[in-house]
Protein backbone atom coordinates (compact mmCIF):
# COMPACT_ATOMS: atom_id res chain seq x y z
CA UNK A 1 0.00 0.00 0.00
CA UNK A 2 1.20 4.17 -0.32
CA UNK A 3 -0.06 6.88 -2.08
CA UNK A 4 3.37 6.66 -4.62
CA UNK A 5 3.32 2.47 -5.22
CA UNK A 6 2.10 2.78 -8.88
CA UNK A 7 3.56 5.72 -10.20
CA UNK A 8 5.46 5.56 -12.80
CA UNK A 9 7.74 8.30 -11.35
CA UNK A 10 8.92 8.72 -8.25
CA UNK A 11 11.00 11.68 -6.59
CA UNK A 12 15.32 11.00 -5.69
CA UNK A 13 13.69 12.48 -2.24
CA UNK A 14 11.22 9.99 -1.75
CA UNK A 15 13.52 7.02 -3.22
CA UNK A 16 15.91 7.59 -0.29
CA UNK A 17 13.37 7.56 2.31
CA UNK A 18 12.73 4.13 4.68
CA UNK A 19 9.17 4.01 3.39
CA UNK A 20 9.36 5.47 -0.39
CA UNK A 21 5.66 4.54 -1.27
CA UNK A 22 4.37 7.10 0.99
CA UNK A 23 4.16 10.67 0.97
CA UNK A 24 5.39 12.56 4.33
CA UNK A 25 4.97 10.38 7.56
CA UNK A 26 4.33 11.86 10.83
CA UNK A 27 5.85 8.99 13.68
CA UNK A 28 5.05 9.49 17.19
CA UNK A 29 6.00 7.79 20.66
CA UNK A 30 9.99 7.11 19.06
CA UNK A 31 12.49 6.72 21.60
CA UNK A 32 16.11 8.49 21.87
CA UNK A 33 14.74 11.71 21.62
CA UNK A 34 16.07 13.88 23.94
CA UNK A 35 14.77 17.54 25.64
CA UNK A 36 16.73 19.76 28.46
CA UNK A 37 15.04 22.67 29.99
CA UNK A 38 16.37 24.62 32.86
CA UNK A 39 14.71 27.92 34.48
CA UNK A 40 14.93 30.21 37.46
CA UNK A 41 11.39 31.08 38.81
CA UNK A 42 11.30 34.02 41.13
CA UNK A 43 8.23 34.97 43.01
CA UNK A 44 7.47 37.95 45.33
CA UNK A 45 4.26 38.45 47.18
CA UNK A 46 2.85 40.85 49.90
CA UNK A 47 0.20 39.36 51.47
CA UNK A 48 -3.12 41.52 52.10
CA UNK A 49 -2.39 44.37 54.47
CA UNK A 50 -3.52 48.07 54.72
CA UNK A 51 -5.89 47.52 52.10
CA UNK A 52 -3.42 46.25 49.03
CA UNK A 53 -2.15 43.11 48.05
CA UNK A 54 0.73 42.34 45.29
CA UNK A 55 1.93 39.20 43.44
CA UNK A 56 5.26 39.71 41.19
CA UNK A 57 6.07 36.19 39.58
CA UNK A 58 9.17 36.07 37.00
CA UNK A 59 10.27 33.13 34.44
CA UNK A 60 13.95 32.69 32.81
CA UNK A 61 13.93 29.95 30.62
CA UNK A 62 16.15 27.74 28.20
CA UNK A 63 15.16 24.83 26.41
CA UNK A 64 17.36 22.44 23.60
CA UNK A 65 15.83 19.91 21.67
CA UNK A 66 17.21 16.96 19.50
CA UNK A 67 16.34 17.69 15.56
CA UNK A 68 17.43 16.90 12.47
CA UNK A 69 19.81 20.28 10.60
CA UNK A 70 18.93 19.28 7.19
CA UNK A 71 18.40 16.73 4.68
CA UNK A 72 21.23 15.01 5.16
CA UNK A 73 21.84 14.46 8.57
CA UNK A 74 17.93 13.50 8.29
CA UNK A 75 19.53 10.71 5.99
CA UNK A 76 21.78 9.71 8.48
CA UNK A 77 19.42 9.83 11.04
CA UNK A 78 22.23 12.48 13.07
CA UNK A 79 20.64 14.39 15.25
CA UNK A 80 22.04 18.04 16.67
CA UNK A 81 20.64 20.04 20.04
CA UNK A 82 18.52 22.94 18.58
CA UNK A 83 17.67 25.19 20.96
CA UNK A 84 13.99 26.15 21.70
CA UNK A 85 12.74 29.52 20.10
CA UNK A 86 10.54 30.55 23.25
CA UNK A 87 10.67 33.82 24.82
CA UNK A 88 13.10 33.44 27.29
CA UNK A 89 11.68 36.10 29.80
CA UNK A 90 8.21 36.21 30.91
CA UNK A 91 6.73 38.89 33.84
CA UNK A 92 3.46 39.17 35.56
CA UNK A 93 2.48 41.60 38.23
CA UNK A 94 -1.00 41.51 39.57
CA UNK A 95 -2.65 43.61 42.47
CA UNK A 96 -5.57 44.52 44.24
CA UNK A 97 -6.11 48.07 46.35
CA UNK A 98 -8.87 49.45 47.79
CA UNK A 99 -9.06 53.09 48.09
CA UNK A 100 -9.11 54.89 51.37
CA UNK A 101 -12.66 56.79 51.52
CA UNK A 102 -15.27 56.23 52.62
CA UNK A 103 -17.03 54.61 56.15
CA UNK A 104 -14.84 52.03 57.27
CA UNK A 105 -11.59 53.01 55.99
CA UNK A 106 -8.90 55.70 56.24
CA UNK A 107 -10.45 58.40 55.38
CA UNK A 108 -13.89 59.74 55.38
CA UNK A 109 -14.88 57.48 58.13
CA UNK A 110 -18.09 58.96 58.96
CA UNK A 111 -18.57 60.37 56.14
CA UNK A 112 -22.22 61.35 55.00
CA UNK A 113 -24.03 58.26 53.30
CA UNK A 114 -25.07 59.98 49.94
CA UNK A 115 -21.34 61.17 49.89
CA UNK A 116 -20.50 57.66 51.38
CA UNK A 117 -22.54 56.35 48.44
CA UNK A 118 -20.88 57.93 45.65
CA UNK A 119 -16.86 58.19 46.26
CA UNK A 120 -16.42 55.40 48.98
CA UNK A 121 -15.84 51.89 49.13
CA UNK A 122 -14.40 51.74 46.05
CA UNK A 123 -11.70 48.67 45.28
CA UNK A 124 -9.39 48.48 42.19
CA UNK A 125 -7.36 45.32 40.53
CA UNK A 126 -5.43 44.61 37.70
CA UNK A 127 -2.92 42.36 36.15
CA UNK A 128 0.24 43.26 33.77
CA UNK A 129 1.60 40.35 31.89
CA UNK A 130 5.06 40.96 29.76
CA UNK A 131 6.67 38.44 27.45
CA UNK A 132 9.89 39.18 25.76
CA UNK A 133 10.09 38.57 21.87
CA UNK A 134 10.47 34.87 20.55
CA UNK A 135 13.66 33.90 18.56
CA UNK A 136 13.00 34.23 14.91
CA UNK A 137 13.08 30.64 13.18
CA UNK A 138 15.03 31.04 9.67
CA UNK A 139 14.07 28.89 6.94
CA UNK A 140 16.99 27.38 4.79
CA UNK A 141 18.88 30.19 3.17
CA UNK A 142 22.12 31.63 1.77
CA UNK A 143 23.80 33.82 3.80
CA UNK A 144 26.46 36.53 2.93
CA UNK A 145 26.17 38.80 5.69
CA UNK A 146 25.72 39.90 9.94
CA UNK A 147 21.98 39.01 9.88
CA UNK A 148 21.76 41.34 13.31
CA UNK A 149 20.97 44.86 13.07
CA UNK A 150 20.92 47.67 16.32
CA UNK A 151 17.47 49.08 15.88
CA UNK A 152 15.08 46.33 15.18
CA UNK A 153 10.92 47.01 14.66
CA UNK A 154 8.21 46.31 13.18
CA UNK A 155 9.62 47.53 9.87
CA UNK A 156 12.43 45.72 9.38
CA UNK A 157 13.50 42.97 12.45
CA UNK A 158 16.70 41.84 10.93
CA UNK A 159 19.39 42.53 8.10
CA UNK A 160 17.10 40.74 5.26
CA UNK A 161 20.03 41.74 2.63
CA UNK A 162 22.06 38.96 4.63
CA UNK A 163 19.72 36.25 3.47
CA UNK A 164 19.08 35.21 -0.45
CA UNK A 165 16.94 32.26 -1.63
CA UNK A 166 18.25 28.89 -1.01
CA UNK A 167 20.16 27.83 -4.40
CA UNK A 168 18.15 24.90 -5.69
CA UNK A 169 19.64 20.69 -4.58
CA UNK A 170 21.73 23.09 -1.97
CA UNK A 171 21.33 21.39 1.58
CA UNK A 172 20.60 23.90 4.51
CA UNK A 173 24.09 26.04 5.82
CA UNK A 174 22.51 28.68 7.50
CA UNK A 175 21.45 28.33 11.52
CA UNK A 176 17.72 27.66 11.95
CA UNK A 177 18.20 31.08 14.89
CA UNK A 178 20.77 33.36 15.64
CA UNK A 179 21.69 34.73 19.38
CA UNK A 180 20.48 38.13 19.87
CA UNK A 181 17.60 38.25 16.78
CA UNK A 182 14.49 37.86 18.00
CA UNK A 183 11.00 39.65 17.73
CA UNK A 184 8.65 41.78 19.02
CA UNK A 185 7.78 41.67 22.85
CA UNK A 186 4.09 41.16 24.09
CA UNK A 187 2.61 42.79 26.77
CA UNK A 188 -0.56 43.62 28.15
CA UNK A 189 -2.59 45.60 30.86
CA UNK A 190 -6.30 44.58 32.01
CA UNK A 191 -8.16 46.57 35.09
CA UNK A 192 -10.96 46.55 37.03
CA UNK A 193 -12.79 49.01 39.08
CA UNK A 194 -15.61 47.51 41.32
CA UNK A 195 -17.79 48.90 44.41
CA UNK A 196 -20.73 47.25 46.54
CA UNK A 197 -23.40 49.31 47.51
CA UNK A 198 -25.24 47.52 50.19
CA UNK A 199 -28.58 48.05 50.38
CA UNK A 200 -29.91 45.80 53.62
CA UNK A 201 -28.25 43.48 55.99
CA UNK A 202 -28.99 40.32 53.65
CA UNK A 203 -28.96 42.53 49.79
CA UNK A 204 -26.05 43.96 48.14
CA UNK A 205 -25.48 45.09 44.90
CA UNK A 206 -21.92 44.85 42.93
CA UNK A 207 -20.75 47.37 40.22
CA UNK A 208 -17.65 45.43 38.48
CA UNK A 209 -15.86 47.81 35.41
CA UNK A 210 -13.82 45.94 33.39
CA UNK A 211 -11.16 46.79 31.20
CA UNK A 212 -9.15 44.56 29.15
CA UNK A 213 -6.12 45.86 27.01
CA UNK A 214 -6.37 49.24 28.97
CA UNK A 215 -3.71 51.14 27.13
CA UNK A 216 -5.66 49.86 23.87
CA UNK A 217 -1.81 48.91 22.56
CA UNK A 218 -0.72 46.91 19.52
CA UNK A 219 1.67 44.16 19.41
CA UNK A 220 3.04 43.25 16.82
CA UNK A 221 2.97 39.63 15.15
CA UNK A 222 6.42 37.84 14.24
CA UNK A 223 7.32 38.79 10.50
CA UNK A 224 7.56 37.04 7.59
CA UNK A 225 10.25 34.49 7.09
CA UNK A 226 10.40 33.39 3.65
CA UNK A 227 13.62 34.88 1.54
CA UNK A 228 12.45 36.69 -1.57
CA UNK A 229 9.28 38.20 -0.09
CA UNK A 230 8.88 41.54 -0.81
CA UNK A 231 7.71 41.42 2.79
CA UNK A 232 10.78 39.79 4.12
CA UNK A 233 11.54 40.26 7.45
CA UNK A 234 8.58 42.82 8.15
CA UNK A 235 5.61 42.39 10.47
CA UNK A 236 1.89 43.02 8.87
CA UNK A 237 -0.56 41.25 10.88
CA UNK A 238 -1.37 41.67 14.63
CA UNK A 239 0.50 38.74 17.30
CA UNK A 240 -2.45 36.26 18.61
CA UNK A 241 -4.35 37.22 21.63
CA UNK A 242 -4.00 40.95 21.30
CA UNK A 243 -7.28 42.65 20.39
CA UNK A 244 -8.19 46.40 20.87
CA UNK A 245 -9.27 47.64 24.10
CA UNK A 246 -12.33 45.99 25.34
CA UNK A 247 -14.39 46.94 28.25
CA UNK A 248 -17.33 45.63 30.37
CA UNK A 249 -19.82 46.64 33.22
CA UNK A 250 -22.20 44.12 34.87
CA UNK A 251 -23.81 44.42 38.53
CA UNK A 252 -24.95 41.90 40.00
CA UNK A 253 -27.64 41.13 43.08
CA UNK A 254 -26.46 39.41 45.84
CA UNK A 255 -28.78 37.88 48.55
């Protein structure tokens, strides 16, 4: 059985493979494979006190994993440690405060109940997240030149006149990532402003205003990687997750 058994042409590629009746096999569970990662997890917390609470949590991270460089060493079944493209750095902060007015608190403690009311008892919360940029994969190319440049955006993330299109029956030379080149970071802010007005001993109600991507920011999606694009080594689409600001209110009865 195989897709390629009775063709009457079949592909060099194909001919040197274990299995040259089929098209591309995908094998899972295979032994020998190795991974390493290693990171330093930091953490810092103040517990609630005085009315605020704050949780600072930061990742370093390296990973390597067994692959194959390029067709021939795929041939030979030789294996070399490529090392994970994964932001290396990754930040979150996240707090909670609530603001010192009103009855109960600080300041304004008997403070009139209209006044009470309007300005007190108010809490706020949020959450910054921060991820630095991934390492840029390269795709089999020539390369005459420092691929690194000192200002790198959304424009231009790399020295794209370093990189030509791959020469054809020419086996991959070039690195699959180079220290240093990587691109853009991803970060992100989402608050929330919320106050319960309580009505009787048993009935409260909850105001909750949400805002996610509060700075209403764009990030920037990795660029294109293919040699010969006129878009080579630009950015044109927005990265995954980041939408424009978007913001909620709900309250909600509680009994």
């Amino acid at each position: 059985p195989g897709n390629l058994r009775k063709q009457a042409n079949v592909t060099r590629e194909h001919l040197l493979r274990p299995y040259p009746q089929y098209e591309n096999l995908t094998v899972n569970g295979v032994g020998n494979w190795r991974a390493r990662y290693q990171a330093l997890q930091l953490r810092l917390q103040r517990s609630y006190a005085a009315g605020a609470s704050v949780l600072v949590s930061y990742n370093y991270n390296q990973e390597r994993n067994e692959a194959f460089f390029n067709d021939i060493t795929t041939y030979r079944n030789e294996v070399f440690w490529l090392g994970s493209n994964n932001a290396r750095h990754r930040t979150t902060v996240a707090g909670s405060y609530e603001l010192p007015f009103g009855r109960g608190r600080r300041y304004g403690g008997s403070m009139h109940p209209l006044l009470n009311g309007v300005i007190g008892g108010w809490q706020t919360s949020g959450i910054f997240t921060y991820r630095s940029g991934e390492f840029l994969r390269f795709p089999a190319a020539e390369l005459v030149g420092e691929p690194a440049i000192s200002n790198p955006g959304p424009a231009k993330w790399f020295n794209t006149d370093s990189f030509r299109v791959q020469p054809a029956f020419t086996p991959r030379a070039n690195p699959y990532q180079f220290p240093g080149i990587t691109g853009p970071i991803m970060w992100n802010l989402d608050a929330t402003v919320s106050k319960i007005f309580p009505i009787m001993e048993r009935y409260k109600l909850e105001f909750r205003f949400e805002a996610y991507n509060l700075t209403n920011s764009l990030m920037w999606a990795n660029p294109i990687m293919t040699p010969g694009n006129p878009l080579f080594g630009r950015s044109t689409a927005q990265a995954q997750g980041n939408r424009g600001r978007e913001m909620q209110y709900t309250l909600r009865h509680q009994f």
